[in-house]
Each structure stands twice: as C-alpha cells, then as structure tokens.
C-alpha atoms as a PDB file:
ATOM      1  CA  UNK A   1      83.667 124.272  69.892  1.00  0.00           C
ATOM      2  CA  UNK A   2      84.224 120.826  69.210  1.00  0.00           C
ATOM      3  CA  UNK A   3      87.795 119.673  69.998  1.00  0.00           C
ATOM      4  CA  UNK A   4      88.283 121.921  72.260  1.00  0.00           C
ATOM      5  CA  UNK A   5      90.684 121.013  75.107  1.00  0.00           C
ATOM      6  CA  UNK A   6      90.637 123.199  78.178  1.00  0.00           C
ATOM      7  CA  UNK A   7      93.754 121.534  80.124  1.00  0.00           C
ATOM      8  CA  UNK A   8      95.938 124.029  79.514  1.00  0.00           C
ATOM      9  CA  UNK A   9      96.715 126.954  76.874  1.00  0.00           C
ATOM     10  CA  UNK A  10      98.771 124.603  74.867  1.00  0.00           C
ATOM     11  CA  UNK A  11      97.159 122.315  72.304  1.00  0.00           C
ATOM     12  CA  UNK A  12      96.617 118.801  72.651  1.00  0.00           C
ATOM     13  CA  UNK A  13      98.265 116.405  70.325  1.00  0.00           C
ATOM     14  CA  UNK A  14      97.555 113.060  68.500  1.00  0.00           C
ATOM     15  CA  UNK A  15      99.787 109.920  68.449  1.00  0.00           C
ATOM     16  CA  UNK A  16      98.679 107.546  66.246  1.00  0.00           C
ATOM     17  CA  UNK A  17      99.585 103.937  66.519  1.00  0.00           C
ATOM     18  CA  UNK A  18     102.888 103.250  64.289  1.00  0.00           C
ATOM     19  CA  UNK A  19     103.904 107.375  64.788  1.00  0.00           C
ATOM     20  CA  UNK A  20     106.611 108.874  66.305  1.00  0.00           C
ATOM     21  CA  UNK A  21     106.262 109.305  69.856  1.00  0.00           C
ATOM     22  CA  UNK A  22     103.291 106.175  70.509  1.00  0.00           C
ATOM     23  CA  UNK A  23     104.101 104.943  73.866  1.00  0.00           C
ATOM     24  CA  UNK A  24     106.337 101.536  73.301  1.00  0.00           C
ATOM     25  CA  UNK A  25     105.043  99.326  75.843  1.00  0.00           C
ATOM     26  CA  UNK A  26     101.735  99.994  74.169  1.00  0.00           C
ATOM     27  CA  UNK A  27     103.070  97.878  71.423  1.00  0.00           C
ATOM     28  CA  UNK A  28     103.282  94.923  73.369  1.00  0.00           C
ATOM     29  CA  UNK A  29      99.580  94.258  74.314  1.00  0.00           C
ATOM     30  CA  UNK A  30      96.755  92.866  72.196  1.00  0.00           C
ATOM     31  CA  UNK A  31      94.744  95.642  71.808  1.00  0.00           C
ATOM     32  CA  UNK A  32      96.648  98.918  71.420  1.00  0.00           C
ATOM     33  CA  UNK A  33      94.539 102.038  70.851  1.00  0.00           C
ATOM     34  CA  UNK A  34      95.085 103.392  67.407  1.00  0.00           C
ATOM     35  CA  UNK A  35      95.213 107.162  68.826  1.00  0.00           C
ATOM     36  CA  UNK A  36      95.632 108.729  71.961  1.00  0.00           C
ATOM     37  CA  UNK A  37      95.117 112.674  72.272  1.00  0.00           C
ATOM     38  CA  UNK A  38      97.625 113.842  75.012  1.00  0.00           C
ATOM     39  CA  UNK A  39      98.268 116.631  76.639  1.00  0.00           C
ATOM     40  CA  UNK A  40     101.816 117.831  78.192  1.00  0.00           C
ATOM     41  CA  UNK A  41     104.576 115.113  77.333  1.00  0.00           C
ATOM     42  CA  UNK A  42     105.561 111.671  76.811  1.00  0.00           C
ATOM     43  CA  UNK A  43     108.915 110.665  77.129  1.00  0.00           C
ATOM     44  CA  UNK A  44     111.294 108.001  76.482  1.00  0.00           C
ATOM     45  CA  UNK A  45     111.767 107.603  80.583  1.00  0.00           C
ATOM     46  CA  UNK A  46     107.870 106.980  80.909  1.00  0.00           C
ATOM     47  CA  UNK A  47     108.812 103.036  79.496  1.00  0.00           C
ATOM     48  CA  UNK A  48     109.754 102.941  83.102  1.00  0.00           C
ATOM     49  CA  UNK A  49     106.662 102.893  84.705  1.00  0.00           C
ATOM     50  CA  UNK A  50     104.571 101.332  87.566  1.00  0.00           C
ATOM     51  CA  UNK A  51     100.993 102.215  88.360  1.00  0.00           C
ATOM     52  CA  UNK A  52      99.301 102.858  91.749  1.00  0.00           C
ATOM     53  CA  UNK A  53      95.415 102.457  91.515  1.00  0.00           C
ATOM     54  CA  UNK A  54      92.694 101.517  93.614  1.00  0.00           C
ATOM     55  CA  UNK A  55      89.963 102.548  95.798  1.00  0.00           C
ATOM     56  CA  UNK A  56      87.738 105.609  95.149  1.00  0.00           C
ATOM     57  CA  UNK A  57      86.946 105.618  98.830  1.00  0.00           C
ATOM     58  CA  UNK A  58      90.361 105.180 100.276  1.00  0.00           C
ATOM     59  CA  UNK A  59      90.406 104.693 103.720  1.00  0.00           C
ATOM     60  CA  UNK A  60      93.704 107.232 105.595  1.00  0.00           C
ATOM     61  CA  UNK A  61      95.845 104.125 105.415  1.00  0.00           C
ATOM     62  CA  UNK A  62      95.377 103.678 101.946  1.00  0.00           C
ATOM     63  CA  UNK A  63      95.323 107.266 101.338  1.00  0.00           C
ATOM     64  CA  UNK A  64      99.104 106.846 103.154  1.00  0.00           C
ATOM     65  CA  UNK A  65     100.439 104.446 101.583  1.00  0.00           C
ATOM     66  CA  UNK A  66      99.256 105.556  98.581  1.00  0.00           C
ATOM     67  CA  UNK A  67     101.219 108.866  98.830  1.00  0.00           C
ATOM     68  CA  UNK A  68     104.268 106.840 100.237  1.00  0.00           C
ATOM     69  CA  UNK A  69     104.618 104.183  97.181  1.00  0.00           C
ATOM     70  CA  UNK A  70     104.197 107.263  94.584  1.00  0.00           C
ATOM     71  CA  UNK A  71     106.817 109.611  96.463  1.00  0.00           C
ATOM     72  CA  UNK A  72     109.309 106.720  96.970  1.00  0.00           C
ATOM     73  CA  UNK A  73     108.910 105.295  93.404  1.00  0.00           C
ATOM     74  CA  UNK A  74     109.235 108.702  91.137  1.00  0.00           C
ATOM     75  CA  UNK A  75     112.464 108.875  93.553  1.00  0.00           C
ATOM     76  CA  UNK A  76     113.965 105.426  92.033  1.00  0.00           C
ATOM     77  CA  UNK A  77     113.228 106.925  89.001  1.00  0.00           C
ATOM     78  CA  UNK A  78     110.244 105.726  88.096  1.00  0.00           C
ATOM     79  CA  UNK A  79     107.088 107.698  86.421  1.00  0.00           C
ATOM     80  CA  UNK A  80     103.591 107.075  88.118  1.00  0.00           C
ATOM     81  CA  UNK A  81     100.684 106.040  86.342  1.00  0.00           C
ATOM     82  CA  UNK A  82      96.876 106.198  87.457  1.00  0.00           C
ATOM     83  CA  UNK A  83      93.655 106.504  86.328  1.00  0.00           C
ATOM     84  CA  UNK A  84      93.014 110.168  87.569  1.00  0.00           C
ATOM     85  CA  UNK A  85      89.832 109.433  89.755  1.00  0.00           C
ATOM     86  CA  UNK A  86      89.098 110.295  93.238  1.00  0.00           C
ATOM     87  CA  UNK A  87      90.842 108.538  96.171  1.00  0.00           C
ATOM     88  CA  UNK A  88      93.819 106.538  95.690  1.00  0.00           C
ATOM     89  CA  UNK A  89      94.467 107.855  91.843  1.00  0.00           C
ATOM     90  CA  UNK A  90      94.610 111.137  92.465  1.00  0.00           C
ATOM     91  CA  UNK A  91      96.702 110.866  95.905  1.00  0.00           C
ATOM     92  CA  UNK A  92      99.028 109.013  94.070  1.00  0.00           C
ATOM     93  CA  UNK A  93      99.297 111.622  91.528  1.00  0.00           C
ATOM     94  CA  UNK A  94      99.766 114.476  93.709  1.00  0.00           C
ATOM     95  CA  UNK A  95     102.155 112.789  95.657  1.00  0.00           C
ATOM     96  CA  UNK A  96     104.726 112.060  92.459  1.00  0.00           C
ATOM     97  CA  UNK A  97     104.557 115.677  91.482  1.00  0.00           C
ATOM     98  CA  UNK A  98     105.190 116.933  95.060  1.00  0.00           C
ATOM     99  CA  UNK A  99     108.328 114.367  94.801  1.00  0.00           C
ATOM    100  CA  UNK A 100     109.368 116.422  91.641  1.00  0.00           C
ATOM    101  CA  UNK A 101     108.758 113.242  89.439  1.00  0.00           C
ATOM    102  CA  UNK A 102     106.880 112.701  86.637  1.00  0.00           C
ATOM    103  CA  UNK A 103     103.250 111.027  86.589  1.00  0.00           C
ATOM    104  CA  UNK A 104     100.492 110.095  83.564  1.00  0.00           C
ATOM    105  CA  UNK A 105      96.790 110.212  84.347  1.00  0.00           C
ATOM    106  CA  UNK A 106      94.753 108.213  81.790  1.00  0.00           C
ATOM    107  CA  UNK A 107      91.208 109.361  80.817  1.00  0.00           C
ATOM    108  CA  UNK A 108      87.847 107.461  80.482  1.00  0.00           C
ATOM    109  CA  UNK A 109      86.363 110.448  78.425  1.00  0.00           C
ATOM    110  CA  UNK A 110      87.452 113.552  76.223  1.00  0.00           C
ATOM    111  CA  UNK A 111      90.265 115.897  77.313  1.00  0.00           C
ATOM    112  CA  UNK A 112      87.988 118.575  77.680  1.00  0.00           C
ATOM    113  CA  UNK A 113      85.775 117.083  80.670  1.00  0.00           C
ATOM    114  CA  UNK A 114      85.492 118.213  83.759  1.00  0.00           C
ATOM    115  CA  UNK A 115      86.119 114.009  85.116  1.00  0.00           C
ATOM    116  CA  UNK A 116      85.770 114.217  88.304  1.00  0.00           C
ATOM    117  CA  UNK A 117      84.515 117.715  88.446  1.00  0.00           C
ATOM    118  CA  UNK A 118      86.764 119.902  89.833  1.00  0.00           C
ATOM    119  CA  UNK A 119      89.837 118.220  88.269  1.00  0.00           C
ATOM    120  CA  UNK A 120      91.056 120.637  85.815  1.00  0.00           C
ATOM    121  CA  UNK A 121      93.748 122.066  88.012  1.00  0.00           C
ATOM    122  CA  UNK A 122      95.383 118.796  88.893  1.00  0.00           C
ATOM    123  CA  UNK A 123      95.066 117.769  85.135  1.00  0.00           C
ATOM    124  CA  UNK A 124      96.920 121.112  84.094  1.00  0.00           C
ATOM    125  CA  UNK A 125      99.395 120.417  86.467  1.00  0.00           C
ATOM    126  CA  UNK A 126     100.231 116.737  85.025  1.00  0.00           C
ATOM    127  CA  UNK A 127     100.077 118.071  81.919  1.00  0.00           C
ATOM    128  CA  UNK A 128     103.552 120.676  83.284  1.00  0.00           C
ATOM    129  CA  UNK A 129     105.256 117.544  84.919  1.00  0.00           C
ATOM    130  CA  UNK A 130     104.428 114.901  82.653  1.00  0.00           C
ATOM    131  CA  UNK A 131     100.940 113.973  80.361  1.00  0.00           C
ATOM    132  CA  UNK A 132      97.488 113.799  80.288  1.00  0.00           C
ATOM    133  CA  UNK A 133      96.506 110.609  77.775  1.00  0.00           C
ATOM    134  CA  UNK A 134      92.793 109.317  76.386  1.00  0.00           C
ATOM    135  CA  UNK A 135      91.859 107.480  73.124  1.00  0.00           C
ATOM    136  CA  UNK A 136      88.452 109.274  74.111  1.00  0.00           C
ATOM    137  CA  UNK A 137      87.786 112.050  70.931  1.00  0.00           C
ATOM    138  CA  UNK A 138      87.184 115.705  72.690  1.00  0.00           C
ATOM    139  CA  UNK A 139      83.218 115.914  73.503  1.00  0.00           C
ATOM    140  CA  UNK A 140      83.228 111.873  74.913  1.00  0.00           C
ATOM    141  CA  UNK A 141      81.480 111.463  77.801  1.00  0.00           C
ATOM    142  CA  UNK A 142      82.856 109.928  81.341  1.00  0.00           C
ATOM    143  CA  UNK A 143      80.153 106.832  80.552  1.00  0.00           C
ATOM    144  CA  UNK A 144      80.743 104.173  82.500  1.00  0.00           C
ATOM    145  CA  UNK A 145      81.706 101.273  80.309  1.00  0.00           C
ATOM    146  CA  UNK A 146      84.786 103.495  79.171  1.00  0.00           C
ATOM    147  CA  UNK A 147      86.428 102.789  81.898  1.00  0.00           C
ATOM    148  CA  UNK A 148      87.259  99.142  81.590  1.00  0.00           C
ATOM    149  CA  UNK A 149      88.601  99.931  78.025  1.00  0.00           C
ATOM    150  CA  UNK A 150      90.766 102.764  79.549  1.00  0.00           C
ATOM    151  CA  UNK A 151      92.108 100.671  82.421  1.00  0.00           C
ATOM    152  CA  UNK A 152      94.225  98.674  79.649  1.00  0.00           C
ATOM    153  CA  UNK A 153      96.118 101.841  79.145  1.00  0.00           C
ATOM    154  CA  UNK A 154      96.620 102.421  82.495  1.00  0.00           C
ATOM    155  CA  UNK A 155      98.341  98.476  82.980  1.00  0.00           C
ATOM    156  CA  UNK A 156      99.697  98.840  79.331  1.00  0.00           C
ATOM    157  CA  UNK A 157     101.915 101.834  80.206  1.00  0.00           C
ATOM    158  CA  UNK A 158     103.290 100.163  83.264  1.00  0.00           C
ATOM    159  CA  UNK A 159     105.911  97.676  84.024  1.00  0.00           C
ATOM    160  CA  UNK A 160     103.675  96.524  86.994  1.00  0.00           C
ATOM    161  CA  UNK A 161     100.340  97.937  88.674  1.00  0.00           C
ATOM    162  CA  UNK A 162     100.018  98.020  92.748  1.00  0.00           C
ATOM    163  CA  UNK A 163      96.680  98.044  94.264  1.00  0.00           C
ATOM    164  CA  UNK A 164      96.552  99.922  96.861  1.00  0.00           C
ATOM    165  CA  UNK A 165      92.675  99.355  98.460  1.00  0.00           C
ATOM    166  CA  UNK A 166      90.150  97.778  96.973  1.00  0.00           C
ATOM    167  CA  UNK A 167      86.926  96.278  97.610  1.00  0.00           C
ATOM    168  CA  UNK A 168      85.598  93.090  95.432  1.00  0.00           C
ATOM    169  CA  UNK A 169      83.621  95.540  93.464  1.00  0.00           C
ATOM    170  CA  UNK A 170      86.774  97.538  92.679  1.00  0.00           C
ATOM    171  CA  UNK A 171      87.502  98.602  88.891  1.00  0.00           C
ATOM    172  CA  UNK A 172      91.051  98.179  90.450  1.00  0.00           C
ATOM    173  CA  UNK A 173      90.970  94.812  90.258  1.00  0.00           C
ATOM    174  CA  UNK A 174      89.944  95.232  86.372  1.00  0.00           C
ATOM    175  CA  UNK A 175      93.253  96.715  85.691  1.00  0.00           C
ATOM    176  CA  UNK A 176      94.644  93.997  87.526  1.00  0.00           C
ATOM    177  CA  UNK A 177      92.812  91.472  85.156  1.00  0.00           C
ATOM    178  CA  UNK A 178      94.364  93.416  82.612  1.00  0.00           C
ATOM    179  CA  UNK A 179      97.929  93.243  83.592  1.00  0.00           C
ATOM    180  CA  UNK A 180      97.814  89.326  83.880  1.00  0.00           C
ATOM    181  CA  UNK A 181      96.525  89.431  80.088  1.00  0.00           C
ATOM    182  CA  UNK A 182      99.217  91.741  79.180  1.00  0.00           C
ATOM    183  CA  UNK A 183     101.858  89.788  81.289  1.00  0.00           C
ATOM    184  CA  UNK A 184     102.787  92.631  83.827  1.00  0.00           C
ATOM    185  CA  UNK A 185     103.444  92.183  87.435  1.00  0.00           C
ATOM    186  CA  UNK A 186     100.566  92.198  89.927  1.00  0.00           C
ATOM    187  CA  UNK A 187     100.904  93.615  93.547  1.00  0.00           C
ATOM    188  CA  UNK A 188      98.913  94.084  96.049  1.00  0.00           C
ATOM    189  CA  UNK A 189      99.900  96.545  99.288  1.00  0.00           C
ATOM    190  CA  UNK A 190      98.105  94.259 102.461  1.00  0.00           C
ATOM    191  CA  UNK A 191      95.376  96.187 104.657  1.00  0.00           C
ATOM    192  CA  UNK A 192      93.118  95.272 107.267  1.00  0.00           C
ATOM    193  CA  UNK A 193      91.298  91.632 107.140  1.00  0.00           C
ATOM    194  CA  UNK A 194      88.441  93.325 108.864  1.00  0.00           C
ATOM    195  CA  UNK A 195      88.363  96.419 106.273  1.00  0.00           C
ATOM    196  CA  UNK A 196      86.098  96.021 102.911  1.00  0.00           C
ATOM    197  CA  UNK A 197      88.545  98.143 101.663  1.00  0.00           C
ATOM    198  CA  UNK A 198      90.876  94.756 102.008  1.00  0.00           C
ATOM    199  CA  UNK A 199      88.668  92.451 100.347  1.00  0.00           C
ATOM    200  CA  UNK A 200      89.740  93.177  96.555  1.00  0.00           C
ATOM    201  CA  UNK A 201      93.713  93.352  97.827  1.00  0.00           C
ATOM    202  CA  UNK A 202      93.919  90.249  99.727  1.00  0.00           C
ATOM    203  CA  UNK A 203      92.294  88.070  97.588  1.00  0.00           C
ATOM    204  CA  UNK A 204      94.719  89.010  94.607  1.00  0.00           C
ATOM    205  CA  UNK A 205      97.436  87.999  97.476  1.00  0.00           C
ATOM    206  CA  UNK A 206      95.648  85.029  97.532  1.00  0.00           C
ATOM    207  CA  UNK A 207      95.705  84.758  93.770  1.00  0.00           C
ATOM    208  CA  UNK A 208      99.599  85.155  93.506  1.00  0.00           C
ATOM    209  CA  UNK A 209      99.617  88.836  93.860  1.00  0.00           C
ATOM    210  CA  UNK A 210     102.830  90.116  95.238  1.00  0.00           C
ATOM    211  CA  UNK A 211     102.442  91.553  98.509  1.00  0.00           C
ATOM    212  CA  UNK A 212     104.347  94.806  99.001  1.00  0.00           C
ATOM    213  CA  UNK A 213     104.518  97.458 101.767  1.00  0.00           C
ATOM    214  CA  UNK A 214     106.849  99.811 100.139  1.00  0.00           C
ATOM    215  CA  UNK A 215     108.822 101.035  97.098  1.00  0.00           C
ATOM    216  CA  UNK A 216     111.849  98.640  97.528  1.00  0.00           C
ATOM    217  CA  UNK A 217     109.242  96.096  97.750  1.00  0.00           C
ATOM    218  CA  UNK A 218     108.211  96.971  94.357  1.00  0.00           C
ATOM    219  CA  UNK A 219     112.009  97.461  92.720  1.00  0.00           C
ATOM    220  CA  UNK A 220     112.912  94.318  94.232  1.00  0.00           C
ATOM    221  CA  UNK A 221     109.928  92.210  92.399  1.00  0.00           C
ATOM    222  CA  UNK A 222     110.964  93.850  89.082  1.00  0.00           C
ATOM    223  CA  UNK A 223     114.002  92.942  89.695  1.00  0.00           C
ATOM    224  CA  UNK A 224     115.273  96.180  89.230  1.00  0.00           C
ATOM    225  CA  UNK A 225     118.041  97.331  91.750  1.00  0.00           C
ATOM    226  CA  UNK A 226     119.248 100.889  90.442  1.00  0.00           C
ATOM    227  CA  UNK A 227     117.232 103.083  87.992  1.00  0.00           C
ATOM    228  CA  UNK A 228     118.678 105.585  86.122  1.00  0.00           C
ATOM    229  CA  UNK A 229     116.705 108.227  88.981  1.00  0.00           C
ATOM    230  CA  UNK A 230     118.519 111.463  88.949  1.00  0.00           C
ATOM    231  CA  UNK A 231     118.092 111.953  92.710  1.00  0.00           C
ATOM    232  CA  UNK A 232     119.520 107.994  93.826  1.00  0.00           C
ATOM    233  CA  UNK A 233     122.625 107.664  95.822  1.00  0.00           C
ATOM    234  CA  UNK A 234     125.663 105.848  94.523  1.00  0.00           C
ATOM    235  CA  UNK A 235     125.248 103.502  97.337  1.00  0.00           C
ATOM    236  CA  UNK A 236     122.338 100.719  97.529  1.00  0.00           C
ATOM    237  CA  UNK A 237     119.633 102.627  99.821  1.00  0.00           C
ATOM    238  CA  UNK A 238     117.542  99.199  99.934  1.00  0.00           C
ATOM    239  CA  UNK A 239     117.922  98.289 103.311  1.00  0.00           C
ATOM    240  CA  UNK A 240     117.719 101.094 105.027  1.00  0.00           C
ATOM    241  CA  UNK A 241     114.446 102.594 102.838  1.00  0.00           C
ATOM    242  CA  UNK A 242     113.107  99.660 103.852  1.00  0.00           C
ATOM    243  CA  UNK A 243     113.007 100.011 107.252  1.00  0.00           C
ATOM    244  CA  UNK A 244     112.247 104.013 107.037  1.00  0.00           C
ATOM    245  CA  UNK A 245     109.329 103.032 105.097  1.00  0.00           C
ATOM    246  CA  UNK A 246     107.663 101.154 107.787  1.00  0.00           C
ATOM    247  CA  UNK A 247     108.325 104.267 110.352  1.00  0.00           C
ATOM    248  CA  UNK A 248     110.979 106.951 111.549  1.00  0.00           C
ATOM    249  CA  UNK A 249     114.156 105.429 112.968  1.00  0.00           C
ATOM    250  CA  UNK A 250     117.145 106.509 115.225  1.00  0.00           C
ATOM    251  CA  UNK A 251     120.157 105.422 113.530  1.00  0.00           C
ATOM    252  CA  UNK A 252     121.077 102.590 116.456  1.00  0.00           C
ATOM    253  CA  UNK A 253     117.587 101.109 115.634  1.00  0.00           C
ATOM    254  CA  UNK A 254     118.312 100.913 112.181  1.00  0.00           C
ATOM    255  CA  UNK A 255     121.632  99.610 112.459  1.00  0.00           C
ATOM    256  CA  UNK A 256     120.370  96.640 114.817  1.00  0.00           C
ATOM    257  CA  UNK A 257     117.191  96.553 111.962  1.00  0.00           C
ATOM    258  CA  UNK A 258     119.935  95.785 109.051  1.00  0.00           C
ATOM    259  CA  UNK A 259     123.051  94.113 111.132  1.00  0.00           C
ATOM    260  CA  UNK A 260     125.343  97.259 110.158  1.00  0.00           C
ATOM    261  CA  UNK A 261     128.088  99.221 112.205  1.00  0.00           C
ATOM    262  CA  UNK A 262     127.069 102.605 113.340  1.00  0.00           C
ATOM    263  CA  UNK A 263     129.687 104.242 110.945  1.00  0.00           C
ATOM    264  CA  UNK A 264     128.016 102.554 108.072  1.00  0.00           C
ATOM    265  CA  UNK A 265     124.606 102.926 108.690  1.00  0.00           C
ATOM    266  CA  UNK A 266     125.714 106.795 109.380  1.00  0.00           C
ATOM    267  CA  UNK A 267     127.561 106.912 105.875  1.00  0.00           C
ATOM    268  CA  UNK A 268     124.088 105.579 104.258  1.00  0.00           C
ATOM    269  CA  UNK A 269     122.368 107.685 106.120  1.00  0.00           C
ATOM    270  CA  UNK A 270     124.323 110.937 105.240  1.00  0.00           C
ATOM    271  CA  UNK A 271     123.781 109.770 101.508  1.00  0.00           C
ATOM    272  CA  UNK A 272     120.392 109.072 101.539  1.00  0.00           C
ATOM    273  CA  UNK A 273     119.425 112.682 102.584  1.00  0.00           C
ATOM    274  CA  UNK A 274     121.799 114.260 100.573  1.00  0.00           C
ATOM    275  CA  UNK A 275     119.781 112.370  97.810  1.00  0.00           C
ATOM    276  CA  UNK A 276     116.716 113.957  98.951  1.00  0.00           C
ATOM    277  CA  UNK A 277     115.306 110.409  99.948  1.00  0.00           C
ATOM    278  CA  UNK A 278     114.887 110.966 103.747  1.00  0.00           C
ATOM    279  CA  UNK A 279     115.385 113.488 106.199  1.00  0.00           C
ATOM    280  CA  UNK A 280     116.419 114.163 109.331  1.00  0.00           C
ATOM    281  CA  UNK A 281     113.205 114.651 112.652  1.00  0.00           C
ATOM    282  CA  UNK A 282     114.116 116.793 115.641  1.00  0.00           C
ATOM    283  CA  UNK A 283     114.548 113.577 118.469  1.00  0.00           C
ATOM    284  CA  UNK A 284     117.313 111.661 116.382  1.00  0.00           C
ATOM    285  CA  UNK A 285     114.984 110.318 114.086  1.00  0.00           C
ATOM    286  CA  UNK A 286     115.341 109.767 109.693  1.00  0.00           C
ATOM    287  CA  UNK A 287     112.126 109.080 108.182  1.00  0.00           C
ATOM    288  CA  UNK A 288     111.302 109.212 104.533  1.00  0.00           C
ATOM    289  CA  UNK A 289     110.754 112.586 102.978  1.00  0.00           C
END
C-alpha cells in the first residue's frame, strides 16, 4: 500500500523542519527540506560528519581509498555520509559499518524503492548502525533530476565532502557545487592524470579543492585534532596514521618516516592497536586495520 516502507520491520519516521530531532546542520543552508522520512536513527553525534562520494564506476584505487577514508574516519569519530549509489557510495558505506561506526545514506526517491536494485539489504543494515534519510514521499520514483536536489542533503549533513573519483560528468562534483554554496570544505583525494576517473578530482584541486590522501588529511583541514571517537588513543596517532595510511610499515621505517626514537614510536604503536586503529602483519609490519 501506499507508504509502505520495506527497509526494515520497524516504521519509518517523519522529521519535520523546526521538530525535535531535524538534523542541525540542516539549519544552516538555504534550502532545508521541510521533511525527511528516515529510517533507523539520527543522533546528536551525526553533527560530526564528513561525506565520501564520487564515481559510480570506481576504478580499484578509488574503490581503496574509498574504503580506507570511511574506515579511518568513523574511527576519529566521525559518521559517514553518502549518497547510497553504486561504486564509491556504497564502498564507503560498507566500509564505516565494518569499522563499527555509524554511516547515513541519503535517497533520491521513496524509502520503499528498490534504488539501485538489489540494495535493500545494505539499506536495512544502515538503518541498524545509523539512518536511512529522503525528503522523497514513499511511492517517488529514482527520476533523475532528484538527484541534484538530494545531493544538498548529502553536503548539508556534512562538515566537509571528499571526492573520491570522478569524471567531469560526475554528479559528485554537484555535491561539491553544493558544499561551496553551503560553505563546507571541499576535498578532493588525487588519482591518476591519465585516468577519466581523475578528470572531475583534479580539476576541483585546481579550483582550491583540498587535496587529501587519508583521514588525518581530512581532520587536519577541519582543523579538528581529537574527536570525541570512542575507540582514539589518549596519545596524538597523527603522525604515525599518516604514514600507515600510505602502506604497511616496520616500526624502524616509521620511526625514520616521523624523526621519533624507537621506544616512542613503539609506545604509539602499542596504543594505536590497542585502539583498534592498526594492527600488527606477520614480517614486522603495522598497517591500518
């Protein structure tokens, strides 16, 4: 029947703008929707939010990084935010609830679509670990000029938005658009200059995007050093998440990488994986869980 939403057994709800419970970042851009229908949960930590879009034809680097950004940012305490289509969305969306953290797929149709077919199960499981969110009534198709609207949300939500891969035809780069308007932060993870998939990221690095190749990267630009993550360390795992994030590391390579003492960089180190932010290879190696 009409209304019907087929996420999960639980009933979706409806924030209206000015309720209790209307995302407050919303507030701050020009054209808030007056409802969203959600399903699972919005919470007070979502205000801390970055979002990870881009290509729907991802190539395995972008696929990669993708999955890296999302795991290392719910970990900083961050929630993830995408637009729940193929490719880089929904890798970045698995990848935060594999972390444990909590992620927010926004809708260009109903909550009881089938967008992208064969989504349901991914949808249900955002809707556990965080929320499934449209101003699309049930019934409202996937049509393709919703999807500019919804990209507002997506940048709306978010503190900043990263663009992963994208091509010069990319809706990515819409929700980029979007974020300038809205006076979020704009980054843009560098690829190949020989990969199409490149074209839409480099030039917004050529348009003042921030380049970033990891989630301290993205902390840093916000300016945010510690979150309120339940998993961080008490010390500063900057430095040496950096470095992990570009590949696995003995600890004498890292500690020539960050000009630390062995003790030190093993103290860190011991931290960090207690933290559940990297673990230990067989060779000697830490790499980034």
């Amino acid at each position: 029947m009409a209304g019907t939403h087929i996420i999960t057994r639980e009933p979706a709800t409806t924030v209206a703008l000015g309720a209790p419970g209307y995302p407050g970042p919303l507030y701050e851009i020009s054209s808030p929707p007056g409802i969203l229908y959600v399903s699972g949960r919005l919470v007070k930590d979502d205000d801390l939010a970055v979002a990870i879009v881009g290509s729907r034809r991802p190539t395995p680097y972008g696929i990669s990084m993708a999955q890296k950004l999302s795991r290392s940012l719910v970990r900083y305490g961050f929630t993830v935010v995408s637009g729940m289509a193929r490719g880089i969305d929904t890798a970045a969306h698995r990848a935060a609830l594999d972390a444990g953290g909590r992620t927010i797929g926004i809708l260009g149709c109903g909550l009881d679509q089938d967008y992208p077919r064969g989504s349901m199960p991914l949808k249900a499981r955002i809707s556990r670990h965080g929320a499934i969110l449209t101003e699309f009534p049930p019934e409202t198709k996937p049509v393709s000029w919703n999807f500019p609207q919804r990209n507002r949300i997506i940048s709306g939500l978010s503190l900043a938005v990263v663009v992963v891969e994208a091509d010069l035809k990319s809706g990515s780069l819409i929700t980029a658009r979007w974020a300038l308007d809205q006076g979020r932060e704009v980054m843009a993870v560098p690829g190949r200059a020989d990969s199409s998939m490149s074209r839409g990221t480099l030039a917004l690095i050529r348009d003042g995007a921030v380049p970033v190749a990891c989630a301290a990267d993205v902390v840093h630009s916000l300016g945010i050093e510690r979150t309120q993550a339940k998993k961080a360390p008490d010390l500063p795992p900057n430095r040496i998440i950096r470095e992990l994030d570009t590949r696995p590391m003995r600890p004498e390579e890292i500690a020539r990488a960050v000009n630390w003492p062995i003790p030190k960089v093993l103290t860190e180190l011991s931290h960090l994986e207690i933290a559940g932010l990297i673990e230990k290879n067989p060779g000697g190696t830490y790499s980034i869980r």
